[in-house]
Protein backbone atom coordinates (compact mmCIF):
# COMPACT_ATOMS: atom_id res chain seq x y z
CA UNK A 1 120.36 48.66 111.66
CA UNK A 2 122.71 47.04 114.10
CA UNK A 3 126.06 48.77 115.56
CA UNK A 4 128.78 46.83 116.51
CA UNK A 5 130.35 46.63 119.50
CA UNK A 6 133.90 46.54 120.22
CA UNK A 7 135.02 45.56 123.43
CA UNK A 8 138.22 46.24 124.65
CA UNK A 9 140.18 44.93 128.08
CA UNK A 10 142.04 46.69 130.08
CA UNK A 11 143.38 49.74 127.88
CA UNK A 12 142.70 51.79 125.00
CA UNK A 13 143.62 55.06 123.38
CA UNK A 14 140.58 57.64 123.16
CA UNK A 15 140.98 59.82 120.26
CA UNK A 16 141.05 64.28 121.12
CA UNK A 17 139.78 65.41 117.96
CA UNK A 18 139.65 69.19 119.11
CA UNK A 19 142.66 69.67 120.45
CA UNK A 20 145.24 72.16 118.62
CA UNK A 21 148.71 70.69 118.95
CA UNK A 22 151.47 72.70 118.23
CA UNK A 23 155.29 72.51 118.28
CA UNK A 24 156.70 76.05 118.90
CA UNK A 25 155.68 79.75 119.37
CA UNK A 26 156.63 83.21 117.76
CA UNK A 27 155.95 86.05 120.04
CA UNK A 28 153.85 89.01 118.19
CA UNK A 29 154.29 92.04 120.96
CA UNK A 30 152.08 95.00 121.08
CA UNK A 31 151.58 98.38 123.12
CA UNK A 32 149.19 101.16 123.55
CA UNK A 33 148.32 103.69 125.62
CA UNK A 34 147.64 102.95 129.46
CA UNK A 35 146.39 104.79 131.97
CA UNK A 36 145.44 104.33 135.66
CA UNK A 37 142.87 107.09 135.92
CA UNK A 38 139.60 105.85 134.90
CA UNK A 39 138.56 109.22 133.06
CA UNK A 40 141.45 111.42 131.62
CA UNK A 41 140.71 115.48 131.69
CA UNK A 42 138.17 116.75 129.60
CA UNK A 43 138.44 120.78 128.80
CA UNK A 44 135.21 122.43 130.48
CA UNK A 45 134.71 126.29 129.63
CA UNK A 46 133.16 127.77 132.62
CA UNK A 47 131.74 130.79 130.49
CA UNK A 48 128.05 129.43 128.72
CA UNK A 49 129.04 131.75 125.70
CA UNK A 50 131.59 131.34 123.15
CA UNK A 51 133.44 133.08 120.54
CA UNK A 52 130.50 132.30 117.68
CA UNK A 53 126.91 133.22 117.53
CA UNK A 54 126.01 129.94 115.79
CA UNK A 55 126.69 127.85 119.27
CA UNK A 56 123.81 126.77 121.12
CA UNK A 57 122.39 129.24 123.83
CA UNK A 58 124.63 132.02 122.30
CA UNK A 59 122.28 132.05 119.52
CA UNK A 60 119.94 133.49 121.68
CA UNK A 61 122.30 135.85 123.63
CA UNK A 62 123.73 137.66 120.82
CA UNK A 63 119.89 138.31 119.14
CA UNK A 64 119.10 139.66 122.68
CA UNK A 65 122.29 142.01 122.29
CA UNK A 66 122.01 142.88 118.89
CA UNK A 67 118.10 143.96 119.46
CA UNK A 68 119.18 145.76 122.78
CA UNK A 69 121.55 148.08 120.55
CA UNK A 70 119.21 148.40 117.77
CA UNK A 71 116.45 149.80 120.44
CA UNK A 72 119.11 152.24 121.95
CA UNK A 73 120.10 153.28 118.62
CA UNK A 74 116.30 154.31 117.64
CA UNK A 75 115.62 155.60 121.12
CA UNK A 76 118.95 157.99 120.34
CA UNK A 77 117.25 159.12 116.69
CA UNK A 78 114.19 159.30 118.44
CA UNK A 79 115.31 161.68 121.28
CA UNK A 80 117.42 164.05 118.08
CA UNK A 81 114.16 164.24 116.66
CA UNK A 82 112.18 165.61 119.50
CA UNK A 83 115.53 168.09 120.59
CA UNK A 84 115.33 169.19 116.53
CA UNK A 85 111.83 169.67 116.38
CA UNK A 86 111.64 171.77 119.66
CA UNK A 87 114.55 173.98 119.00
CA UNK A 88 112.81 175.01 115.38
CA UNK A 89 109.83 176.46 117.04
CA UNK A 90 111.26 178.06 120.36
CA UNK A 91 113.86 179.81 117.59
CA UNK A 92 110.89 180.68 115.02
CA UNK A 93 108.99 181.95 118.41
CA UNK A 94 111.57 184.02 120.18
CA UNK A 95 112.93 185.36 116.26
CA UNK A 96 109.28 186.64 115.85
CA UNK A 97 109.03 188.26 119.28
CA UNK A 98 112.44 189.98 119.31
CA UNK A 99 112.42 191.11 115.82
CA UNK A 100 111.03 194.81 116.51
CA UNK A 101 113.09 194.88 119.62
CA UNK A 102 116.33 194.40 117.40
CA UNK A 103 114.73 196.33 114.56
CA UNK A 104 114.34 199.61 116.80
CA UNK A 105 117.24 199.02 118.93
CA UNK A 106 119.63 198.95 115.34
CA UNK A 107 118.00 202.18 114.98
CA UNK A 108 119.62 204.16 118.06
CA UNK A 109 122.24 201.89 119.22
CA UNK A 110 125.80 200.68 118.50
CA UNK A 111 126.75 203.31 116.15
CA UNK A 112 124.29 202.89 113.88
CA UNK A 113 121.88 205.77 114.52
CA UNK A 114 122.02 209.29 112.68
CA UNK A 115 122.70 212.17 114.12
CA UNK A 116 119.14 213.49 112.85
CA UNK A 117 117.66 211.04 115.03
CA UNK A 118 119.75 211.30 118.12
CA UNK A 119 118.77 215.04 117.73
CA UNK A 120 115.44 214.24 118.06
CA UNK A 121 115.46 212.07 120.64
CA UNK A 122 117.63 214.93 122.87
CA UNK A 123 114.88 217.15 121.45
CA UNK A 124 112.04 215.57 121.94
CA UNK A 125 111.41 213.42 125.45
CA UNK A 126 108.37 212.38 125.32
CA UNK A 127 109.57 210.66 122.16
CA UNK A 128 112.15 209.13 124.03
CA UNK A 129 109.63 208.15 127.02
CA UNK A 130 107.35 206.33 124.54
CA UNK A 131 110.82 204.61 123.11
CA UNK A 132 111.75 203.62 126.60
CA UNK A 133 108.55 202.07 127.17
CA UNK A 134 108.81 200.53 124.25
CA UNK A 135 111.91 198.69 124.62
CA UNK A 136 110.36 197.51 128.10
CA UNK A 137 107.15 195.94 126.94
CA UNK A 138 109.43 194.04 124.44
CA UNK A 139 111.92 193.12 126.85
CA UNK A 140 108.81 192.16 128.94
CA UNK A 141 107.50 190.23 126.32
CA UNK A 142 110.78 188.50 125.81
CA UNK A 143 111.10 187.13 129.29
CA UNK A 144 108.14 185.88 128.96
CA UNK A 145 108.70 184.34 126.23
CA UNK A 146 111.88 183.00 127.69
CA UNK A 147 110.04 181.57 130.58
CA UNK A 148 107.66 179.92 128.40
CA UNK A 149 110.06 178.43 126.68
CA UNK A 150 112.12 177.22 130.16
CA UNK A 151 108.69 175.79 131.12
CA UNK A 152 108.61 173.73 128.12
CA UNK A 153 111.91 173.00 128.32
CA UNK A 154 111.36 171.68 131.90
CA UNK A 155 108.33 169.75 131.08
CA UNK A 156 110.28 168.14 127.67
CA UNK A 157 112.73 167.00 130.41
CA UNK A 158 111.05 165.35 132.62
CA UNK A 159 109.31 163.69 129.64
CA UNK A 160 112.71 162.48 128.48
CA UNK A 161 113.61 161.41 132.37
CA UNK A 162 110.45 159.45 132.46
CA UNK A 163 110.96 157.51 128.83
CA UNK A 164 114.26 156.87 129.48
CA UNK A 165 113.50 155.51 133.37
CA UNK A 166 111.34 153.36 131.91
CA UNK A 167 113.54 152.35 128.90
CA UNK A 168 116.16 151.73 131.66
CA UNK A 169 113.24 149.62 133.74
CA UNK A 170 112.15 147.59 130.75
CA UNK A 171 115.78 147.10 129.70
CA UNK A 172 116.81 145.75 132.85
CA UNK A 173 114.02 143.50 133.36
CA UNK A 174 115.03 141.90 129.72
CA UNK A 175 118.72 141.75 130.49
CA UNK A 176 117.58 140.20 133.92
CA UNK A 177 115.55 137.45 132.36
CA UNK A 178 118.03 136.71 129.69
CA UNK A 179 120.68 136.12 132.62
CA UNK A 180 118.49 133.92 134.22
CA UNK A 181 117.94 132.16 130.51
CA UNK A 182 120.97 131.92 129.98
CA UNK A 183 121.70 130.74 133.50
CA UNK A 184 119.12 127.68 132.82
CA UNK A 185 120.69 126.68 129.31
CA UNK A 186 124.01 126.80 130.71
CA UNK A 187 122.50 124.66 133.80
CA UNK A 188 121.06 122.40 131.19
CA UNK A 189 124.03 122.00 129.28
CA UNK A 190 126.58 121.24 132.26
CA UNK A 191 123.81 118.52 133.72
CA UNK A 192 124.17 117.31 130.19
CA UNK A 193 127.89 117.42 129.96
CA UNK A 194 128.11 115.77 133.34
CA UNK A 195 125.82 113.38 132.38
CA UNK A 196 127.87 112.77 128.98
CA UNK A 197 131.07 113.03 131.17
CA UNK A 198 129.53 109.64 133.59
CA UNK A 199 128.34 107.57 130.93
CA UNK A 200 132.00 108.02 129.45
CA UNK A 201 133.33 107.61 132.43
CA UNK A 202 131.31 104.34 133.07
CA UNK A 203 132.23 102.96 129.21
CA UNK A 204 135.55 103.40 130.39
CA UNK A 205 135.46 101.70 133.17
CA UNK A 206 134.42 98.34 131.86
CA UNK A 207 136.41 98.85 128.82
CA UNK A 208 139.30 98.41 131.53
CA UNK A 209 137.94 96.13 133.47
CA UNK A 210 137.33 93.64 130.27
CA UNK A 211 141.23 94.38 129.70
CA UNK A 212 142.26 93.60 132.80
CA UNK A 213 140.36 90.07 132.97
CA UNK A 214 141.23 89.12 129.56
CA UNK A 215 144.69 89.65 130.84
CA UNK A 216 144.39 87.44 133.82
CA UNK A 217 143.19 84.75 132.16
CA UNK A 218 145.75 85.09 129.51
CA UNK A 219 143.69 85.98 126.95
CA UNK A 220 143.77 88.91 124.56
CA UNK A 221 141.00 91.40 124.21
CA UNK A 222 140.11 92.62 121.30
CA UNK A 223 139.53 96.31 122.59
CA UNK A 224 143.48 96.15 122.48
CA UNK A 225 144.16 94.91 119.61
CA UNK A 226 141.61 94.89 116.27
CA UNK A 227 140.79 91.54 114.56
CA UNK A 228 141.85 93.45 111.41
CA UNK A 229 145.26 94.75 112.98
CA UNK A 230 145.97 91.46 113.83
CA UNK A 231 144.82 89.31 110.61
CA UNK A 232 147.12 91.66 108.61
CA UNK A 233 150.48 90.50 110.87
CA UNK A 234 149.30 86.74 110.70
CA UNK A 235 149.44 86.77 106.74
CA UNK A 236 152.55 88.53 107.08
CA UNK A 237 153.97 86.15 109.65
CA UNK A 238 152.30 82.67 107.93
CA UNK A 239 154.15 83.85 104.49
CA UNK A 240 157.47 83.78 106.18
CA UNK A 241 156.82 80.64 107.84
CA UNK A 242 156.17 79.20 104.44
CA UNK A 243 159.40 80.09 103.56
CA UNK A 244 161.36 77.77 106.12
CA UNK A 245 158.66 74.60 106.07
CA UNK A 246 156.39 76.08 109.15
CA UNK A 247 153.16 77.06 109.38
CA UNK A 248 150.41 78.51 111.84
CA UNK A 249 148.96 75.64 113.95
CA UNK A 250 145.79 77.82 114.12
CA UNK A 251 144.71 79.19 110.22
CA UNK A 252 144.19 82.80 109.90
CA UNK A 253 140.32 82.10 108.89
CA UNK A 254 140.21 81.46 112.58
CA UNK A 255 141.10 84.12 113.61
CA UNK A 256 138.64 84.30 116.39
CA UNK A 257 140.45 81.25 118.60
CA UNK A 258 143.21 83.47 119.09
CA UNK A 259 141.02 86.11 121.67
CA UNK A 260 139.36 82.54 123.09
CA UNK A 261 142.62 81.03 124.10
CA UNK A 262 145.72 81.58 126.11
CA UNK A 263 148.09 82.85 124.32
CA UNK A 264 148.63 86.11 125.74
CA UNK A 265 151.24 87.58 128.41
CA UNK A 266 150.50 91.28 129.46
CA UNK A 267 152.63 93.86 131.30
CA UNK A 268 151.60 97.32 132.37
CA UNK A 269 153.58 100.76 133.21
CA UNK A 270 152.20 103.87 134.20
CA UNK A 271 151.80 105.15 130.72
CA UNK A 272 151.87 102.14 128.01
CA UNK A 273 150.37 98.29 128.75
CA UNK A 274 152.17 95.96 126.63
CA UNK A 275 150.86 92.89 124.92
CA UNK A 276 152.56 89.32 124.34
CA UNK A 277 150.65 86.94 121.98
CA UNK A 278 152.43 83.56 121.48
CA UNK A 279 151.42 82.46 117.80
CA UNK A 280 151.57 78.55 117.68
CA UNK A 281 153.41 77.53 114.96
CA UNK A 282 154.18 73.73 113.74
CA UNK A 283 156.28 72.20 110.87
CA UNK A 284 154.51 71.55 107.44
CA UNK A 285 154.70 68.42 107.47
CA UNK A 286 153.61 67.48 110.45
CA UNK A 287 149.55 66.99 111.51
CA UNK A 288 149.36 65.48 115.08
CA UNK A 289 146.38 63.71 116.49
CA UNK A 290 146.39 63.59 120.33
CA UNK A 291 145.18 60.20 121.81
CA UNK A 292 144.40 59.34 126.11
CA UNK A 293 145.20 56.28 127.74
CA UNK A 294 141.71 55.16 129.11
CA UNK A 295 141.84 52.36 131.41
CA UNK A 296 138.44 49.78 131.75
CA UNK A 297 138.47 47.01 134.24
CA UNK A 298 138.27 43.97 133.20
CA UNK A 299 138.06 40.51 134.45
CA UNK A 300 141.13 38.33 135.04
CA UNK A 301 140.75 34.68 136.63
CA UNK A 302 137.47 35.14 138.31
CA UNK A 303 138.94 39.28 139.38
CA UNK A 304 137.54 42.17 138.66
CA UNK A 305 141.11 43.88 137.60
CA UNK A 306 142.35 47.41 136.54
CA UNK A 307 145.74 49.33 135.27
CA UNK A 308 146.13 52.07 137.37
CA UNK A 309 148.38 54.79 135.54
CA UNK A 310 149.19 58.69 135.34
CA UNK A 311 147.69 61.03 132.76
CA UNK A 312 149.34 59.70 129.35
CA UNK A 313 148.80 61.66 126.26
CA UNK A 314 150.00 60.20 122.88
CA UNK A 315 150.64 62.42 119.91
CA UNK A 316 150.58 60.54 116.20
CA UNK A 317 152.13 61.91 113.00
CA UNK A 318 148.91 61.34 110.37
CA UNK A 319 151.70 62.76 107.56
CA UNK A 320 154.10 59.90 108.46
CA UNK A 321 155.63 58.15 106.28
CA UNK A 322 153.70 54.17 106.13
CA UNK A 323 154.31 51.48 108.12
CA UNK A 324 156.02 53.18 110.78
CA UNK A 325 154.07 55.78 112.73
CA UNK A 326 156.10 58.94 114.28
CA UNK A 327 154.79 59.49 117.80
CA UNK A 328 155.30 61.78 120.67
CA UNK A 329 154.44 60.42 124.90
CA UNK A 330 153.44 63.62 126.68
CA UNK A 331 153.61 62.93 130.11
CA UNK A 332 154.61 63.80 133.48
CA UNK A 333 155.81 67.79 133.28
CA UNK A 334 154.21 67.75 129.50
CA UNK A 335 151.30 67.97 130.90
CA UNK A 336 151.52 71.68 132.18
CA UNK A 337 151.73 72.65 128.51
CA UNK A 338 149.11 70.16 127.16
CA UNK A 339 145.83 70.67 129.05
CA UNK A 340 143.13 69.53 126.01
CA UNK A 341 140.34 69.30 128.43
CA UNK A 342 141.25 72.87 130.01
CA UNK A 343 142.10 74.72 127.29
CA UNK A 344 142.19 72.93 123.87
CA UNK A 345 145.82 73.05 123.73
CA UNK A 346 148.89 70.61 123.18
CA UNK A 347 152.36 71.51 123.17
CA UNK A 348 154.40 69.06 121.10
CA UNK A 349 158.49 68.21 121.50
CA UNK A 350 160.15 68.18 118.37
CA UNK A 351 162.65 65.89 120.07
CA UNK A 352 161.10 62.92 121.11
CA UNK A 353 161.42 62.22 124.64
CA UNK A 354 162.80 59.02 126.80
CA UNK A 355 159.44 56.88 128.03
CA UNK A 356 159.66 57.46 131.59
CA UNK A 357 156.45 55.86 132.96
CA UNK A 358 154.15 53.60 131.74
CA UNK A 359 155.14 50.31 129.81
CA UNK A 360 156.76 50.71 125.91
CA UNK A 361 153.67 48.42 124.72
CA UNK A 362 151.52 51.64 125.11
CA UNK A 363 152.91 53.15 121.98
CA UNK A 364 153.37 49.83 120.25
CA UNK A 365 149.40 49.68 120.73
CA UNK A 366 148.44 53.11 118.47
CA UNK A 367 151.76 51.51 116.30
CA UNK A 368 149.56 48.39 115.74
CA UNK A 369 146.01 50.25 115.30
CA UNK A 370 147.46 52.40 112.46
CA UNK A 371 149.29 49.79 110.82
């Protein structure tokens, strides 16, 4: 199928279909927190153990404790038990050997004897001989009792001492092992920590960085401000534009052009960073197309000729009312605000301005095209 061709001379206006032209702004400001330190303070206990049993290596601590006092408390029953046990027989022992001292001592002694038998005794001493020796082979035979029982007694001792030594060994060995357990968990969980604490660190980092760039280029990041956050205040703001004939130049279903382009100012104190978003706004009636002066050389008399100009920009009304087209010239200083092939963006005067360069037949051209 064959194309035409249309061939123009000298000049003609190249349509900017994706250029968003607006007429005003409304600022939306913002602020947050700001800080210069890259990492703010994090509280780190110095002490591996907590208040709670339930927390990580304290788990194992407080079984360690809790078994430690069990053991003491059965050593201590254990120990009553062998004290107990001894001190019934060395009582049923010496109560059997001193029994017939007592017995024949109650007899003659303290008041208690007769006078029939002190008489005899006076009377008779070779009675009293045999009762003297007697008493000594019991006395006798209760210091030797009493030594056995101070040998025992010795030898129960030093079985004590030598259980409870080696309770006292075996006790420190476990409480020196759990220190050094505990000393690795606690080691573990401060190289974790500190590893935690880095990568946090690092997130931060280029969280701020990504702020900071997004705020050179004018250009607002969305880890200040939420897509959500800000859809919300666009509906708000585009129903009260309805109400006095304006509307947003960009739809909120875009919402995504507003973090691409420049529409942001930013300011930062030591505490709060501050966020200017200029919303482009334009009048409801109003749709503007955006149009360049291109010019082609073309031949003139045997020459090879061409119109040398400035950047022109002309902005059309597509809502204007037929045959007469309202336009708009952007040139000279217009240009700062309408950069299409920079940044997508055309501001347009509401007023429309004197034609200061160029000839008038330039918008008599897109008059005559539309017409």
């Amino acid at each position: 199928m064959a194309v035409p061709i249309e061939i123009t001379a000298g000049a003609f206006w190249k349509k900017l279909p994706d250029t968003i032209t607006y007429e005003a702004t409304i600022p939306l400001s913002y602020e947050t927190a700001w800080t210069e330190a890259v990492f703010s303070a994090i509280e780190e206990r110095d002490t591996p153990c907590y208040d709670t049993a339930a927390e990580g290596s304290c788990a194992t601590h407080y079984q360690f404790k809790a078994l430690a006092k069990a053991f003491a408390e059965e050593i201590r029953l254990l120990d009553n038990t062998y004290q107990m046990n001894n001190m019934r027989e060395t009582n049923n022992s010496r109560h059997k050997r001193a029994l017939d001292f007592i017995g024949e001592g109650f007899s003659w002694c303290c008041g208690l004897a007769t006078d029939q038998k002190l008489k005899l005794i006076e009377g008779d001493e070779a009675s009293v001989r045999r009762r003297l020796d007697t008493i000594t082979d019991t006395i006798s035979s209760s210091l030797r009792a009493m030594a056995q029982d101070t040998t025992r007694f010795s030898q129960y001792e030093e079985q004590v001492r030598s259980t409870f030594q080696e309770t006292e060994r075996r006790l420190k060995t476990r409480q020196k092992a759990e220190q050094q357990l505990q000393g690795l968990i606690h080691t573990l969980l401060h190289n974790d920590f500190s590893a935690f604490k880095h990568s946090i660190t690092v997130a931060r980092l280029l969280r701020k960085q990504s702020i900071l760039s997004s705020c050179q280029d004018h250009k607002l990041s969305s880890s200040i401000l939420h897509p959500t956050v800000l859809q919300e205040d666009l509906l708000k703001l585009s129903a009260d534009l309805r109400l006095s004939q304006q509307e947003l130049a960009i739809p909120v279903t875009y919402i995504y052009r507003y973090y691409k382009l420049p529409l942001t100012e930013c300011s930062f104190t030591t505490s709060k960073l501050f966020v200017l978003i200029k919303i482009p706004i334009l009048q409801t009636k109003k749709r503007w197309e955006l149009f360049e002066l291109v010019t082609v050389p073309f031949a003139w008399y045997n020459q090879t000729c061409s119109i040398p100009h400035r950047p022109l920009y002309l902005a059309a009304n597509k809502l204007s009312a037929a045959p007469v087209t309202e336009t708009r010239q952007i040139s000279g200083t217009g240009l700062h605000q309408c950069r299409p092939y920079h940044d997508k963006l055309c501001y347009i005067s509401r007023f429309s301005p004197e034609a200061l360069e160029g000839p008038e037949c330039r918008k008599e051209i897109i008059h005559w095209r539309n017409s």
